[in-house]
C-alpha atoms as a PDB file:
ATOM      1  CA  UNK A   1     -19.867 -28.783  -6.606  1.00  0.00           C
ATOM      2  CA  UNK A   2     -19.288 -25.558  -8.479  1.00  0.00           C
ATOM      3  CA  UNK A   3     -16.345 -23.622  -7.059  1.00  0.00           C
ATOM      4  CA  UNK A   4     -17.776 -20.242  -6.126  1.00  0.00           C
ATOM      5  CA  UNK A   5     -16.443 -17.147  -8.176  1.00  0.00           C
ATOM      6  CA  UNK A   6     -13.117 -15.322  -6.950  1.00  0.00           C
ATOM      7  CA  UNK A   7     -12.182 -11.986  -7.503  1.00  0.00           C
ATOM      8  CA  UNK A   8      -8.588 -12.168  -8.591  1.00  0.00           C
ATOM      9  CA  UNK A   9      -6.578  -8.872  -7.590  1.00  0.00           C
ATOM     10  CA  UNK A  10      -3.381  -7.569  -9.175  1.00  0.00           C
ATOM     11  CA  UNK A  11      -1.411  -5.401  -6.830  1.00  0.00           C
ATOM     12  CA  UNK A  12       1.907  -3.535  -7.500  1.00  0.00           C
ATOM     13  CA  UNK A  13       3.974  -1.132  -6.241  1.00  0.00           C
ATOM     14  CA  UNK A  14       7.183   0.764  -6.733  1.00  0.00           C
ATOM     15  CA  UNK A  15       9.687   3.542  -5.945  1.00  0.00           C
ATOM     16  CA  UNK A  16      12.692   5.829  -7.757  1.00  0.00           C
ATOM     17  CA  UNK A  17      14.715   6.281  -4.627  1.00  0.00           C
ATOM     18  CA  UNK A  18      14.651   5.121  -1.298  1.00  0.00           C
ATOM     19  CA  UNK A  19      12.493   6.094  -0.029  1.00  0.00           C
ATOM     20  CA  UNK A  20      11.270   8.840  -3.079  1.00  0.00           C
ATOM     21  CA  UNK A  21       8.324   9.218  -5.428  1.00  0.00           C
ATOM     22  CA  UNK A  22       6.023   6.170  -5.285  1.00  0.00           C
ATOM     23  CA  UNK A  23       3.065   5.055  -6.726  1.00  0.00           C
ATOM     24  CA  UNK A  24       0.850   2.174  -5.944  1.00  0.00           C
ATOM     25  CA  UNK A  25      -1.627   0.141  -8.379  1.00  0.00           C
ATOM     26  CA  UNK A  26      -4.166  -2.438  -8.197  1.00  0.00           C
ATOM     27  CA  UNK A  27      -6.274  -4.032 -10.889  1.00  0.00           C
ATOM     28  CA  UNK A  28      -9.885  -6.368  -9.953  1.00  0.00           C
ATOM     29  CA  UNK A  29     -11.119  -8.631 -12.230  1.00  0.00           C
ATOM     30  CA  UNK A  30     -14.364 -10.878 -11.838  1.00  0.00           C
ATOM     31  CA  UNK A  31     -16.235 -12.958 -14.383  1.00  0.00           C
ATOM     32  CA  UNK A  32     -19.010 -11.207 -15.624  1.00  0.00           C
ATOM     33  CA  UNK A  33     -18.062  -8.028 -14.073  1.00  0.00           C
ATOM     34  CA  UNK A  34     -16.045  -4.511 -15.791  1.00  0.00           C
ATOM     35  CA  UNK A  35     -12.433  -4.383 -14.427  1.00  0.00           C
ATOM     36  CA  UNK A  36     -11.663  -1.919 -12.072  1.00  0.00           C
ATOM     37  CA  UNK A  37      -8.455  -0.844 -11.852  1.00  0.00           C
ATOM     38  CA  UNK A  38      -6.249   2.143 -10.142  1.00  0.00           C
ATOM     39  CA  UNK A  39      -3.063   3.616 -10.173  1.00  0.00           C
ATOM     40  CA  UNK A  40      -2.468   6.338  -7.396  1.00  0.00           C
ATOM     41  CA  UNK A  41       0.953   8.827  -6.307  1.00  0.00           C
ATOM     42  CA  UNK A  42       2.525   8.599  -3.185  1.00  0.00           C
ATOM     43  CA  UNK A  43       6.024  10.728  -1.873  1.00  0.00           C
ATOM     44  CA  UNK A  44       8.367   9.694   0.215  1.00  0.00           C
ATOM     45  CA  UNK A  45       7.923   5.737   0.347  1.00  0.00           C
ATOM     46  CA  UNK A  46       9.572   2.694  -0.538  1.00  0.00           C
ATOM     47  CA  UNK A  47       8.498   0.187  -2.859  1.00  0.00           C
ATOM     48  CA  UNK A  48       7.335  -2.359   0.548  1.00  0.00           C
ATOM     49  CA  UNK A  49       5.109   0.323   1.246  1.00  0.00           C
ATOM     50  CA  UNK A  50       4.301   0.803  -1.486  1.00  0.00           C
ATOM     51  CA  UNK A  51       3.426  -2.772  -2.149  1.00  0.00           C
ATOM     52  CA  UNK A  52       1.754  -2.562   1.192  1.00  0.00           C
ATOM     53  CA  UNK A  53      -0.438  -0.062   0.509  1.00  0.00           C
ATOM     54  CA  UNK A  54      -1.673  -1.434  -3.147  1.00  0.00           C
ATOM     55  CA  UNK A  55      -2.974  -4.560  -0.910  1.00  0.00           C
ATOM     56  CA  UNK A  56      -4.565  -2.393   1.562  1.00  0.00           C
ATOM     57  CA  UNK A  57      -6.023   0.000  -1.060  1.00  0.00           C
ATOM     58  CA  UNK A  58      -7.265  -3.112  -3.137  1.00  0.00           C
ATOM     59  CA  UNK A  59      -8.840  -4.917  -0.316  1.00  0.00           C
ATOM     60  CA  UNK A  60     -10.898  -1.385   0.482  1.00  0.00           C
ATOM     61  CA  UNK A  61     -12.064  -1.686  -2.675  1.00  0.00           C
ATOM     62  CA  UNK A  62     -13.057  -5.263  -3.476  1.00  0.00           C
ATOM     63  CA  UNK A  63     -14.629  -5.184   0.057  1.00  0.00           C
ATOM     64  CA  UNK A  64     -17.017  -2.414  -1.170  1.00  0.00           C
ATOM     65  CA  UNK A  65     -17.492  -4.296  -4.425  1.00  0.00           C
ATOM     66  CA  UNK A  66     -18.845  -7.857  -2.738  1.00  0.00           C
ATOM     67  CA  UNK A  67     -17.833 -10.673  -3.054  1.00  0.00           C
ATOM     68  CA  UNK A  68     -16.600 -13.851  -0.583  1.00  0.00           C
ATOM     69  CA  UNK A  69     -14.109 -15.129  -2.419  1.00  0.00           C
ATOM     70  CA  UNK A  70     -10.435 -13.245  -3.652  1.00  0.00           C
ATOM     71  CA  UNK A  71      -7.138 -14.252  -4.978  1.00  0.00           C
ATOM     72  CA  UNK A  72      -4.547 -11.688  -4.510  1.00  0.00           C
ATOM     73  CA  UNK A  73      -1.276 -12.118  -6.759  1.00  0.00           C
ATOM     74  CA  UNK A  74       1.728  -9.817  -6.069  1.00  0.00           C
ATOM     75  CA  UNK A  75       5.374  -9.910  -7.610  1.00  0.00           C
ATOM     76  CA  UNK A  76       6.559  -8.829  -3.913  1.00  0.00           C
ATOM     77  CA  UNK A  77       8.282 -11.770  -2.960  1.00  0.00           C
ATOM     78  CA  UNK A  78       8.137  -9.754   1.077  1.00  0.00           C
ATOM     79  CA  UNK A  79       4.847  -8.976   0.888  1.00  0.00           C
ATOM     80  CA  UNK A  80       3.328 -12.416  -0.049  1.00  0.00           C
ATOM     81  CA  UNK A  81       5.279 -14.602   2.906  1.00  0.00           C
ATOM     82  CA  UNK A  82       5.013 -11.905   5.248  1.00  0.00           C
ATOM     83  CA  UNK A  83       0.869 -12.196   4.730  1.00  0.00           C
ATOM     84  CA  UNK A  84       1.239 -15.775   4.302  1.00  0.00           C
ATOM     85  CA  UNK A  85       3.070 -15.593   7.803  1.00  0.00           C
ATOM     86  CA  UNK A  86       6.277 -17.370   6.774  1.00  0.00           C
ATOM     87  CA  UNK A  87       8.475 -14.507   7.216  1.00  0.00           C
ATOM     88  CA  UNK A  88       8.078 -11.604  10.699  1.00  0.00           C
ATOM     89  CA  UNK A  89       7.242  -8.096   9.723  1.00  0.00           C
ATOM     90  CA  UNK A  90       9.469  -6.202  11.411  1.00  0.00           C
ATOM     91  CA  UNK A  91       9.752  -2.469  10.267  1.00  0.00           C
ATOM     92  CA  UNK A  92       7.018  -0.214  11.686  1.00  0.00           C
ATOM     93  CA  UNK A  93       5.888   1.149   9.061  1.00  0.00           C
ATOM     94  CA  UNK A  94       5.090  -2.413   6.924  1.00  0.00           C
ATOM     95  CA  UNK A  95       4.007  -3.131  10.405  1.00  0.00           C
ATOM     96  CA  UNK A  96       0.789  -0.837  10.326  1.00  0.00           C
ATOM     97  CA  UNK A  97      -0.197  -1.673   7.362  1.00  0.00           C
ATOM     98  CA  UNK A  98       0.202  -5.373   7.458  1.00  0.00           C
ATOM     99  CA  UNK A  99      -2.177  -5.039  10.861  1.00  0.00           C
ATOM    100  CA  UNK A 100      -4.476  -3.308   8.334  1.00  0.00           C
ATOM    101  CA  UNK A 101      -4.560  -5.952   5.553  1.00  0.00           C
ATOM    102  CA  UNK A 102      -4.760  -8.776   8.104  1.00  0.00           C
ATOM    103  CA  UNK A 103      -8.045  -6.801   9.371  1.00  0.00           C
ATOM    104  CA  UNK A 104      -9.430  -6.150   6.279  1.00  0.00           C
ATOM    105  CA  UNK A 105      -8.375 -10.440   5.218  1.00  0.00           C
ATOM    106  CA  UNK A 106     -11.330 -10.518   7.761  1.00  0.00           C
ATOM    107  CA  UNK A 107     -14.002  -9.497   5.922  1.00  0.00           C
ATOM    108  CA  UNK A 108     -14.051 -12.439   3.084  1.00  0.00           C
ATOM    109  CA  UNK A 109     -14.636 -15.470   3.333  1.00  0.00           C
ATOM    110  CA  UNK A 110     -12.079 -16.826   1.794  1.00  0.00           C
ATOM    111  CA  UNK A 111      -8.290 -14.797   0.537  1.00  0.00           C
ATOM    112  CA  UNK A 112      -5.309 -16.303  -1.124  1.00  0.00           C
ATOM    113  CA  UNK A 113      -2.794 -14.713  -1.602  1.00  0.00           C
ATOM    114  CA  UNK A 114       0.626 -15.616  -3.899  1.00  0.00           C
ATOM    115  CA  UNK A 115       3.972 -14.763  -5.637  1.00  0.00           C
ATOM    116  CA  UNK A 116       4.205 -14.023  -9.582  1.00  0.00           C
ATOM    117  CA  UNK A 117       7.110 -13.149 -11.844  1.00  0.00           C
ATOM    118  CA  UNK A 118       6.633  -9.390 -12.589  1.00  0.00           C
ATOM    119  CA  UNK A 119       5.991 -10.407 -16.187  1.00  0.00           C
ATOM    120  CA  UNK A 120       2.489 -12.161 -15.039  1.00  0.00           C
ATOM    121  CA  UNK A 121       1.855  -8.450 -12.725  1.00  0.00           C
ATOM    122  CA  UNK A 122       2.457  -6.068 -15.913  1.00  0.00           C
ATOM    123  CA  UNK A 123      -0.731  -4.354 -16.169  1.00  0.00           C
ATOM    124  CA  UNK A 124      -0.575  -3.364 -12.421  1.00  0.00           C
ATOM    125  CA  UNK A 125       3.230  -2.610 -12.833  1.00  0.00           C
ATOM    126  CA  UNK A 126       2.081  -0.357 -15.930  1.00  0.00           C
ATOM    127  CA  UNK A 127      -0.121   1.578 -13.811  1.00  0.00           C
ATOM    128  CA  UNK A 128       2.799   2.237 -11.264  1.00  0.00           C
ATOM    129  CA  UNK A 129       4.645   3.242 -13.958  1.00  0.00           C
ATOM    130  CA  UNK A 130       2.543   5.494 -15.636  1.00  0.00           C
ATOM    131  CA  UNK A 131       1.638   7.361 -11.951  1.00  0.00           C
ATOM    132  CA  UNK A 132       5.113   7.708 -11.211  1.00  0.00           C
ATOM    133  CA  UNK A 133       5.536   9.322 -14.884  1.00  0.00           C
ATOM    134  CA  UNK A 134       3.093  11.610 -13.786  1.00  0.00           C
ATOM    135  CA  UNK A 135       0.768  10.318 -17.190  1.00  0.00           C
ATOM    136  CA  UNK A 136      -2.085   9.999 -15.021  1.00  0.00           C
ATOM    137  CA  UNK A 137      -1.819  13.915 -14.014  1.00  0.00           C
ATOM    138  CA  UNK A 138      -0.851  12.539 -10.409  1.00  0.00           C
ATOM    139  CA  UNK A 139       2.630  15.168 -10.276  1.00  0.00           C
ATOM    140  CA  UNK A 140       5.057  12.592  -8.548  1.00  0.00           C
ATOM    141  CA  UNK A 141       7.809  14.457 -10.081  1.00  0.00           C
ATOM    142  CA  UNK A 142       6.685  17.846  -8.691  1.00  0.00           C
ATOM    143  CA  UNK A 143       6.010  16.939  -5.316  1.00  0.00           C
ATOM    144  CA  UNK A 144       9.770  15.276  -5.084  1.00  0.00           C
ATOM    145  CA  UNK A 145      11.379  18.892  -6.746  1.00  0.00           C
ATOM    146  CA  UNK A 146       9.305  21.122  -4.256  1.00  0.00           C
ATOM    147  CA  UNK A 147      10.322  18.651  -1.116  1.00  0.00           C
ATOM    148  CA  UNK A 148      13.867  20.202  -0.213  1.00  0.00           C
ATOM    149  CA  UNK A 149      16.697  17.308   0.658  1.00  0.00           C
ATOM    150  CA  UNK A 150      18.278  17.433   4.044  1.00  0.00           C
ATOM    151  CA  UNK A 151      20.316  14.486   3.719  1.00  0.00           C
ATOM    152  CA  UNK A 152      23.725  16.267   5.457  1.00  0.00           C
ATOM    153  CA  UNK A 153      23.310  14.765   8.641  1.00  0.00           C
ATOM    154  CA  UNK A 154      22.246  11.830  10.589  1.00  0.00           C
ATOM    155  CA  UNK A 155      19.582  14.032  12.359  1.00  0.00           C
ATOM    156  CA  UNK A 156      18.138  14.913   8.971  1.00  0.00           C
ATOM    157  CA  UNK A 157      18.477  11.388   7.944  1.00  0.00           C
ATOM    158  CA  UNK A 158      15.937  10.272  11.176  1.00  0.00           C
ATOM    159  CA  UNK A 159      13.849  13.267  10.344  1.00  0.00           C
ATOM    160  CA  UNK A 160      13.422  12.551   5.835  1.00  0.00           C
ATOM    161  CA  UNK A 161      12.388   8.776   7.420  1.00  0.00           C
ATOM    162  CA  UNK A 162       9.883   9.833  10.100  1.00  0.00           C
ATOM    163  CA  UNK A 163       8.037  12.310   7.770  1.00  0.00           C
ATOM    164  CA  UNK A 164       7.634   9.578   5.376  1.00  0.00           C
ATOM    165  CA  UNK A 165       6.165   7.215   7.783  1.00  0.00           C
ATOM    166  CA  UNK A 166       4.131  10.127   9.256  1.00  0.00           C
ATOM    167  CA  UNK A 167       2.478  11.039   5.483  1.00  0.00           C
ATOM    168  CA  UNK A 168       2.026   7.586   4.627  1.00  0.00           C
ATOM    169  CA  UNK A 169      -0.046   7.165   8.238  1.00  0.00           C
ATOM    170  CA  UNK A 170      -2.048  10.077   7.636  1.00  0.00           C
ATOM    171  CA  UNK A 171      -2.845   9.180   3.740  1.00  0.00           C
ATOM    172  CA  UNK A 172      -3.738   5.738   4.897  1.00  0.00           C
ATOM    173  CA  UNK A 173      -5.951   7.022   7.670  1.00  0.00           C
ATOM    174  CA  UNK A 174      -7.522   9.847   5.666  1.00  0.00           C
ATOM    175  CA  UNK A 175      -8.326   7.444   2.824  1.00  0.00           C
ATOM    176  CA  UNK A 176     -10.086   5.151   5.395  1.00  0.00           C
ATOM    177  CA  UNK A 177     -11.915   7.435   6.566  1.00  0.00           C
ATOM    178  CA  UNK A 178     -12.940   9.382   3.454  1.00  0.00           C
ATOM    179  CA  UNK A 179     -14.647   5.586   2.416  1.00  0.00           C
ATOM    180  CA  UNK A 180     -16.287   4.593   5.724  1.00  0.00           C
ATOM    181  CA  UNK A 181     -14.201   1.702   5.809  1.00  0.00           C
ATOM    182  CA  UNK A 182     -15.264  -0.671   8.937  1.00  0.00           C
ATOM    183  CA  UNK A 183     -12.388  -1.044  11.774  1.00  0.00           C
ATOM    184  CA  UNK A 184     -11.250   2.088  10.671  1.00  0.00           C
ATOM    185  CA  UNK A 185      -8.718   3.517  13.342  1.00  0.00           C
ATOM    186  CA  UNK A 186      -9.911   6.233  15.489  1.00  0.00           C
ATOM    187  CA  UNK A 187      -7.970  10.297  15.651  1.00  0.00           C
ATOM    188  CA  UNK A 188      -6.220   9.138  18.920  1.00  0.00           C
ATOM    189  CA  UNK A 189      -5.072   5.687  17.735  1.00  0.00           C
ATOM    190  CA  UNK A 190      -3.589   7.575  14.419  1.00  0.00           C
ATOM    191  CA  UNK A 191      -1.562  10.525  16.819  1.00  0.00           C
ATOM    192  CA  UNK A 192      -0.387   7.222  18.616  1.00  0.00           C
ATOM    193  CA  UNK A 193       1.375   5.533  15.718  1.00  0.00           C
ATOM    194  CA  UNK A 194       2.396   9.251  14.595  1.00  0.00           C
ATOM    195  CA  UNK A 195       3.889   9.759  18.114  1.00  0.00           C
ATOM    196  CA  UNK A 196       5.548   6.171  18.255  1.00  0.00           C
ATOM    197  CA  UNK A 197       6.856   7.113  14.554  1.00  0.00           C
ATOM    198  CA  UNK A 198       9.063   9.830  15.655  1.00  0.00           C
ATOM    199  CA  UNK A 199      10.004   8.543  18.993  1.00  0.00           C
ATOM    200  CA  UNK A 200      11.320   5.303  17.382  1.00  0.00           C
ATOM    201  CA  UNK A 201      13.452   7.845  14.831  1.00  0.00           C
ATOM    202  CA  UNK A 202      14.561   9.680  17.710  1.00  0.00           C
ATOM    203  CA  UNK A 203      13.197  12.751  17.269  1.00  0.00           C
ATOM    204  CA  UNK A 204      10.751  13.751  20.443  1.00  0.00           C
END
């Protein structure tokens, strides 16, 4: 019997600073189809969520493309046994969106995912790379000069962390919504996890 065709899914991610400018990239080959591929900014994230949000971004995508069948390979050695449920997710943030990529696993009929060397991910990696050089007319650079540092103080600390949670919730939600995505979360369910990010940093 004829194995039925897969889309295969490069996903990458990465950060200059902890969390700082970030970039996400995915790439989708199937036989017999174009390649689609993406490479998007993000501030204020790490390179998990940024990893996190390639896989989220990519299954959006192949999900409007069609398709039963997808093979996911990521060089995040986390983000692969986390999905494959060998290791707990337990930060918040990698929490939300793992709940999204397990909901959106949902819509195929079949989703593997697995580890690569980075050296087998570099055309994804080059698209992180080229975001984050602001090549792709993105501005990661600018956005990190104009965002001032507050870094002096514990409480500042808690408060850099929580707005980066906060922006990466509302880009995830926005760009949900702005595709009709199916089980997208509702306005109340988003203030929730926004409410629940800054009571968890101590800040309401």
């Amino acid at each position: 019997m004829t194995e039925p065709a897969r889309r295969l899914i490069h996903i990458g991610g990465a950060a200059r600073g902890n969390p700082g400018p970030a970039a996400f990239a995915y790439v989708i080959a199937r036989e017999g189809h174009p390649v689609v591929e993406h490479g998007e900014c993000m501030w204020g994230a790490s390179t998990n969520v940024a990893e996190y949000t390639a896989l989220v971004r990519a299954l959006e995508r192949a999900g409007e493309l069609g398709g039963q069948h997808v093979l996911v390979k990521s060089d995040s050695e986390l983000l692969v046994k986390q999905m494959n449920g060998v290791y707990q997710v337990k930060n918040e943030q990698l929490r939300i969106l793992y709940s999204r990529a397990r909901k959106l696993r949902e819509q195929f009929a079949s989703l593997s995912i697995q580890h690569v060397p980075r050296s087998q991910n570099s055309h994804a990696d080059r698209l992180c790379n080229e975001a984050l050089d602001d090549l792709r007319g993105v501005g990661c650079d600018r956005l990190a000069r104009s965002s001032p540092s507050k870094r002096g103080s514990k409480k500042a600390t808690a408060w850099d962390a929580a707005r980066a949670e906060a922006v990466q919730c509302l880009q995830n939600a926005a760009g949900a919504w702005s595709r009709g995505s199916a089980g997208v979360l509702s306005a109340e369910q988003v203030w929730e996890q926004l409410w629940s990010i800054f009571e968890e940093n101590g800040l309401v």
